[in-house]
N, C-alpha and C. Protein backbone atom coordinates (compact mmCIF):
# COMPACT_ATOMS: atom_id res chain seq x y z
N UNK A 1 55.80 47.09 21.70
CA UNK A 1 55.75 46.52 23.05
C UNK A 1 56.63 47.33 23.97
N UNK A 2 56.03 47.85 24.94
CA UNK A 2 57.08 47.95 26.04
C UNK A 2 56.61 47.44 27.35
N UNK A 3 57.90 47.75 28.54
CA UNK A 3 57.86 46.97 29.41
C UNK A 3 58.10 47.81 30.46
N UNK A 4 57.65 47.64 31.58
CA UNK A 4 57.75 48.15 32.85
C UNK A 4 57.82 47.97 34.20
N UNK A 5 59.67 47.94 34.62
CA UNK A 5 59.68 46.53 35.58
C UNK A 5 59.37 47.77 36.88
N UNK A 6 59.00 47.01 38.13
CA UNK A 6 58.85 47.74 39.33
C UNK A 6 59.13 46.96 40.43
N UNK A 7 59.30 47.56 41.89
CA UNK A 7 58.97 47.12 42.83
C UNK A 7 60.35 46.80 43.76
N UNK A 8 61.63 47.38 42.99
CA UNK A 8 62.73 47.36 43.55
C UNK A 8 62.86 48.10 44.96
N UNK A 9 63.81 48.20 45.63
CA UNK A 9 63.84 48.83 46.84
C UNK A 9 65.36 48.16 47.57
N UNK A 10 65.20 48.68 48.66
CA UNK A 10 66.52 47.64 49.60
C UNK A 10 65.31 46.67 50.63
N UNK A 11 66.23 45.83 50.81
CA UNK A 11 65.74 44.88 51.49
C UNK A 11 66.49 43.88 52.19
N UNK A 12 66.19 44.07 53.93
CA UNK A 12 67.41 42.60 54.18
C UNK A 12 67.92 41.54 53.77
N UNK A 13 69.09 40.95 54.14
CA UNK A 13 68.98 39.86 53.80
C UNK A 13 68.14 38.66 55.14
N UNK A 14 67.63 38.00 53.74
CA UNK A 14 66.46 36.54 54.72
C UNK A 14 65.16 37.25 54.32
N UNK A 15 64.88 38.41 53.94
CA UNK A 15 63.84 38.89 53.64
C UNK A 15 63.11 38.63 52.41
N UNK A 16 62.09 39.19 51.49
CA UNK A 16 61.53 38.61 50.29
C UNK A 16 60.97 40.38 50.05
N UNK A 17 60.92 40.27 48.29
CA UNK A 17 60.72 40.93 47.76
C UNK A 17 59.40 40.92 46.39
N UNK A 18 58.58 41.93 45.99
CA UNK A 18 58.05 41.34 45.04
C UNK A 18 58.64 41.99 44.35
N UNK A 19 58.83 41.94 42.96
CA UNK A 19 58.91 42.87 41.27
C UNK A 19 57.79 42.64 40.38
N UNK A 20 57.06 43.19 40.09
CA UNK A 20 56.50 43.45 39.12
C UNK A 20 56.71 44.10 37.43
N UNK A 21 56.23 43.69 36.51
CA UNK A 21 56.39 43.80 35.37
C UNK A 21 55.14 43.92 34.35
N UNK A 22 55.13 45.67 34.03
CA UNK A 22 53.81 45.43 33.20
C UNK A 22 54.17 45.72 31.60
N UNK A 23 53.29 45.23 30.79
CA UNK A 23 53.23 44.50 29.46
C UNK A 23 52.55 45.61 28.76
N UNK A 24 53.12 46.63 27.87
CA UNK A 24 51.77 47.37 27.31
C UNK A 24 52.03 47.14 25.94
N UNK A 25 51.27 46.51 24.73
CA UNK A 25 51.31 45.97 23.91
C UNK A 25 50.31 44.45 23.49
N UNK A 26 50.53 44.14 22.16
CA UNK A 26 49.03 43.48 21.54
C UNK A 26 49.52 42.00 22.36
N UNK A 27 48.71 41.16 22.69
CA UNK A 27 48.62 39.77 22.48
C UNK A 27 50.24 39.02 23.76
N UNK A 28 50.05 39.80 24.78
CA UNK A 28 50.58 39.53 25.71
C UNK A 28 51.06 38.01 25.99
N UNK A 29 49.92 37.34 26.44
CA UNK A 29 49.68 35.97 26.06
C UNK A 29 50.03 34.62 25.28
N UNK A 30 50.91 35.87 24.34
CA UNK A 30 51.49 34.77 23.67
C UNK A 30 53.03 34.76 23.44
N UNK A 31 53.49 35.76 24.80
CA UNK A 31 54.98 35.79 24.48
C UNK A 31 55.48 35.03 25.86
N UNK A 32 56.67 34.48 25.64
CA UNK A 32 57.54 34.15 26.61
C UNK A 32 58.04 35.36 27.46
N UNK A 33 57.62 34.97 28.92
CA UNK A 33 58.61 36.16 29.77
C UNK A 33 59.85 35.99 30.38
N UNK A 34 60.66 36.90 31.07
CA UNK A 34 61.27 36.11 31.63
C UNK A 34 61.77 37.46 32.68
N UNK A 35 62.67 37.15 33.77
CA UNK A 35 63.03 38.43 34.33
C UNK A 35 65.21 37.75 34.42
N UNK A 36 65.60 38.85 34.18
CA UNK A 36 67.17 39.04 34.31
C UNK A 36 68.00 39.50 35.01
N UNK A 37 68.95 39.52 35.54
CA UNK A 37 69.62 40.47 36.21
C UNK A 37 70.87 41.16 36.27
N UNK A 38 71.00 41.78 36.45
CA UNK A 38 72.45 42.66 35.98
C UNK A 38 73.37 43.30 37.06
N UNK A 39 74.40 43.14 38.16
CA UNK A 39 74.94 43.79 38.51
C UNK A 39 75.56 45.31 38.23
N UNK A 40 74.70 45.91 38.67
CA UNK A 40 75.20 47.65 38.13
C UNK A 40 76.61 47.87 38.70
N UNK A 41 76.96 48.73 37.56
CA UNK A 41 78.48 49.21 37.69
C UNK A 41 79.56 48.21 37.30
N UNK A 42 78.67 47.05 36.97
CA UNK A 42 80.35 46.10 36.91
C UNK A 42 79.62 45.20 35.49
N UNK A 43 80.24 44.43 35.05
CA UNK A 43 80.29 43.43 33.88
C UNK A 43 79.67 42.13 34.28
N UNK A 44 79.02 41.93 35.41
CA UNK A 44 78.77 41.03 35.95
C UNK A 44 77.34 40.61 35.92
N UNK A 45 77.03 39.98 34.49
CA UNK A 45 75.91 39.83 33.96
C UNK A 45 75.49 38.35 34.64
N UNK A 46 74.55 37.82 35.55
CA UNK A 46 74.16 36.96 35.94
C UNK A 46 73.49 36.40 35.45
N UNK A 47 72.36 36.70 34.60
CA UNK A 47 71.69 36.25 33.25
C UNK A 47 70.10 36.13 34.02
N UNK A 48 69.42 34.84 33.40
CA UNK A 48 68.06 35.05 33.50
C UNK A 48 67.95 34.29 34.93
N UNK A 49 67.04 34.80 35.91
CA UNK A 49 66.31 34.21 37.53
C UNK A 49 65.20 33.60 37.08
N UNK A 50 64.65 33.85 36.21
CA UNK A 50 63.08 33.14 35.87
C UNK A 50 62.57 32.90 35.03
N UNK A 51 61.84 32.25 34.23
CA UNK A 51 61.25 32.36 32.75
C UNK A 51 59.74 31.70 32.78
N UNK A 52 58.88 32.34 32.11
CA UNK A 52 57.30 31.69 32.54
C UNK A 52 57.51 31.61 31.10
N UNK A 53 56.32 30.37 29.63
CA UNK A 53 56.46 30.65 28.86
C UNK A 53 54.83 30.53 28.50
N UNK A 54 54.60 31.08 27.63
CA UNK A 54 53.61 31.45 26.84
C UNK A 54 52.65 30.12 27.36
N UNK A 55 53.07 29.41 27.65
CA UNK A 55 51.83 28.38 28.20
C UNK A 55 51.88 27.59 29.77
N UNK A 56 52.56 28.90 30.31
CA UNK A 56 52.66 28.82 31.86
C UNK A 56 53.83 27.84 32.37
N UNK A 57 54.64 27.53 31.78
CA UNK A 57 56.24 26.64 32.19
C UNK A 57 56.75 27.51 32.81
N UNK A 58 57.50 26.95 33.60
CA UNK A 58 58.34 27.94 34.14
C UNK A 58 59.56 27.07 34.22
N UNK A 59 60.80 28.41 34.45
CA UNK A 59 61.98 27.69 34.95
C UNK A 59 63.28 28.44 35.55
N UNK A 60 63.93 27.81 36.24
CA UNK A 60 64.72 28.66 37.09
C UNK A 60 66.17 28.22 37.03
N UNK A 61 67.23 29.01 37.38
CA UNK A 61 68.68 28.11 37.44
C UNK A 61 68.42 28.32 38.64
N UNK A 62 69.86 27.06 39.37
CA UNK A 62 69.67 26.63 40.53
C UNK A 62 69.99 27.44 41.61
N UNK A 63 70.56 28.60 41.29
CA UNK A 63 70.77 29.53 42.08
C UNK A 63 69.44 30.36 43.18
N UNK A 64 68.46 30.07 42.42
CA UNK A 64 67.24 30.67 42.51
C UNK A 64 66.19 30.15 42.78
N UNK A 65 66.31 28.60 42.04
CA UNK A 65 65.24 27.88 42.34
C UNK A 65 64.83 27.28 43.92
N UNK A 66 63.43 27.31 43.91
CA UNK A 66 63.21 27.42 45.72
C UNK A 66 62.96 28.34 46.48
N UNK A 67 63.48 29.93 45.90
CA UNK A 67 63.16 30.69 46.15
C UNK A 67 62.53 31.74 45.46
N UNK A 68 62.90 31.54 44.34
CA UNK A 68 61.87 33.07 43.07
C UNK A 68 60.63 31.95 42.98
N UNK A 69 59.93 32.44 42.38
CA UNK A 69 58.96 32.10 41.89
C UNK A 69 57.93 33.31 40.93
N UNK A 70 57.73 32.92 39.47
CA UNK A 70 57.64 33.97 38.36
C UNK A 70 56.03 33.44 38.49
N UNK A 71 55.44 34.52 38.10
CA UNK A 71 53.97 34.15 37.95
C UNK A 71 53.51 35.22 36.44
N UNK A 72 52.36 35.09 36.02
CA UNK A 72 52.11 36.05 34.70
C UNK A 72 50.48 35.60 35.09
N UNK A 73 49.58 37.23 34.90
CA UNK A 73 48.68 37.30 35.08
C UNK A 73 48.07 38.42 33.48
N UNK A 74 47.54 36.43 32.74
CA UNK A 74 47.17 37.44 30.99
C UNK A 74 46.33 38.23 31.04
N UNK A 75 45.08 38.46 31.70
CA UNK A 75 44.34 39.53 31.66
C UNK A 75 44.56 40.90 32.46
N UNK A 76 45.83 40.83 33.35
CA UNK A 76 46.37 42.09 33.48
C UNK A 76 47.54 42.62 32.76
N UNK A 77 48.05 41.55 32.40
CA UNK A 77 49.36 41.89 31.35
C UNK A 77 50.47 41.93 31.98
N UNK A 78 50.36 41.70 32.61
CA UNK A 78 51.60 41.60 34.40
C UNK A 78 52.30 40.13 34.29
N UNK A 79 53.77 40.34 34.77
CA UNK A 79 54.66 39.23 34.83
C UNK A 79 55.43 39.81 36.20
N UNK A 80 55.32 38.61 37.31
CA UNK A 80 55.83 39.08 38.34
C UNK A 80 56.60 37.91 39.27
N UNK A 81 57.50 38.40 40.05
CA UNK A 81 58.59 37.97 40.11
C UNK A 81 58.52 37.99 41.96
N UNK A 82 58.64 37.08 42.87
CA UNK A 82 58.36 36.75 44.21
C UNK A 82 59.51 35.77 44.69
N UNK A 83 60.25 36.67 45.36
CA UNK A 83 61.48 36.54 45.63
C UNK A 83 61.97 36.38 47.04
N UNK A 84 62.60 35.48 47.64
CA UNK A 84 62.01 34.97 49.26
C UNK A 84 63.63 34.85 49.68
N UNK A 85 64.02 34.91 50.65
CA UNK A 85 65.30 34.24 51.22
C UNK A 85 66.57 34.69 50.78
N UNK A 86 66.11 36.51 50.41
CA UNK A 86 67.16 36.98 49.49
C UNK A 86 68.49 37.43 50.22
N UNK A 87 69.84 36.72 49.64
CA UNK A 87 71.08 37.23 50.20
C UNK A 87 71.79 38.25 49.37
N UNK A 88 72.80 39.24 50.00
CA UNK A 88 73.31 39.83 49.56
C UNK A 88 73.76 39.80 47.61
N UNK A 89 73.83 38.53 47.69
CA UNK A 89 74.61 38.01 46.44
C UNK A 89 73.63 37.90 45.34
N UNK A 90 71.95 38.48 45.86
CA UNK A 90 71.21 38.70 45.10
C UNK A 90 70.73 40.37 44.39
N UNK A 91 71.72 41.18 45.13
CA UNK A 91 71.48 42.57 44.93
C UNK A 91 71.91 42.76 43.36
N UNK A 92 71.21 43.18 42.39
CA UNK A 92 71.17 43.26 41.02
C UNK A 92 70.10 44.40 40.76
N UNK A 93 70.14 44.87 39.19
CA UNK A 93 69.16 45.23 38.55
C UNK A 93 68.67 44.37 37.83
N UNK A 94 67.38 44.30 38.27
CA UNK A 94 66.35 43.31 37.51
C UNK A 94 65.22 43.79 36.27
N UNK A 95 65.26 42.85 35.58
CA UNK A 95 64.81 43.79 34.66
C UNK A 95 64.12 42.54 33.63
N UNK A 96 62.86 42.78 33.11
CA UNK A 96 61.61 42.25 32.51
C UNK A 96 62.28 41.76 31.32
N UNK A 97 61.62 40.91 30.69
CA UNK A 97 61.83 40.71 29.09
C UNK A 97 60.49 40.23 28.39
N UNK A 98 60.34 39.77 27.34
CA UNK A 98 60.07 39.48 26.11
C UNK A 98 59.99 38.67 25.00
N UNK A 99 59.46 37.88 24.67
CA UNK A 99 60.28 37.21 23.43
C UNK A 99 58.93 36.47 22.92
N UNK A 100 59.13 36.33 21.77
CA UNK A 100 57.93 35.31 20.50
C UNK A 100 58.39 35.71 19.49
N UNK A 101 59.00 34.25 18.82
CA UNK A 101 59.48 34.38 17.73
C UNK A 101 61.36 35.12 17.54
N UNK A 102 61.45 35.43 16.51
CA UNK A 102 62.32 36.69 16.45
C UNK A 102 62.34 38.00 17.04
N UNK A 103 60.94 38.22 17.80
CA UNK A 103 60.62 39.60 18.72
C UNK A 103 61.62 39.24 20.38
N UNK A 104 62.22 40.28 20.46
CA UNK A 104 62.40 40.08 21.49
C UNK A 104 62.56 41.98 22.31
N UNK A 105 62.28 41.97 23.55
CA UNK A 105 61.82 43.13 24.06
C UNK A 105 62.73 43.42 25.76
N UNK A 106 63.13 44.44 25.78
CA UNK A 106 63.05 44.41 27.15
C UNK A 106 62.83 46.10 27.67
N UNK A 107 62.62 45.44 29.12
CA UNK A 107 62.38 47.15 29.55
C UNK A 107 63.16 47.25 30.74
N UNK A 108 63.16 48.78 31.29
CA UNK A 108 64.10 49.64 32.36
C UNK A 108 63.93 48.52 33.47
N UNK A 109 64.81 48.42 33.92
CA UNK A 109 64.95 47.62 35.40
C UNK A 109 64.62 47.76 36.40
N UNK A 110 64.65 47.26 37.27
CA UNK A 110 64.38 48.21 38.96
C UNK A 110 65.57 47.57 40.07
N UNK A 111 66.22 48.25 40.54
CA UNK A 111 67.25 47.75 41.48
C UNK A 111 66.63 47.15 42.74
N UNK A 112 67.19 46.25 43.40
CA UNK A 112 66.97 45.52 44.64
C UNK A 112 68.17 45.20 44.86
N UNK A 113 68.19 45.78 46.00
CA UNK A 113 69.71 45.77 47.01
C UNK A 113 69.43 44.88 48.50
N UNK A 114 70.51 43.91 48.37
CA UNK A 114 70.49 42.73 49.47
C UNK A 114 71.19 43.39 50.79
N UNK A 115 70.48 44.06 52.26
CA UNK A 115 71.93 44.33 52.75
C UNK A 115 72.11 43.10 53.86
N UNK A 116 73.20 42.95 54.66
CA UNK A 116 73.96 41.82 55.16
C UNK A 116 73.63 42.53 56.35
């Protein structure tokens, strides 16, 4: 399995962003996704913004919720990430994941920078 997040860029803040995430590997469909984020350069691991699961749940911490919204499209293999009302305090590397079972996967990130 790998993974291929996209769609980073800069972007105001109050503005919205999409990310995209493509899936190349068997049986897409049946894994949990989720997208993460990571402050580059520092230790400042914020953890997961979204999670869709294998039978379309989704869920968000409250930081986020209201404004991300994760979608997964199985016959393209795509997990994507729609991101609205973004403040500074959202500038991270974001980055795709993976998971069914004991498998778990992730791929290269894409930066999105909040400016003020």
């Amino acid at each position: 399995v790998q993974l291929q997040a996209s769609g980073g860029g800069l972007v105001q803040a109050g503005g919205s962003r999409r990310l995209s995430c493509s899936f190349s590997g068997p049986n897409f469909s049946a894994y949990d996704m989720f997208w993460y984020r990571h402050v580059p350069g520092t230790e400042r691991d914020l953890g997961a913004v979204a999670t869709i699961d294998s039978d379309g749940s989704t869920n968000y911490p409250g930081s986020v919720r209201g404004r991300f919204t994760v979608s997964r499209d199985n016959a393209r293999n795509t997990v994507d990430l729609q991101m609205t009302k973004l403040t500074p305090e959202d500038t991270s590397v974001y980055y795709c994941g993976a998971q069914r079972g004991e498998e778990n996967y992730w791929g290269q990130g894409t930066l999105v920078t909040v400016s003020s």
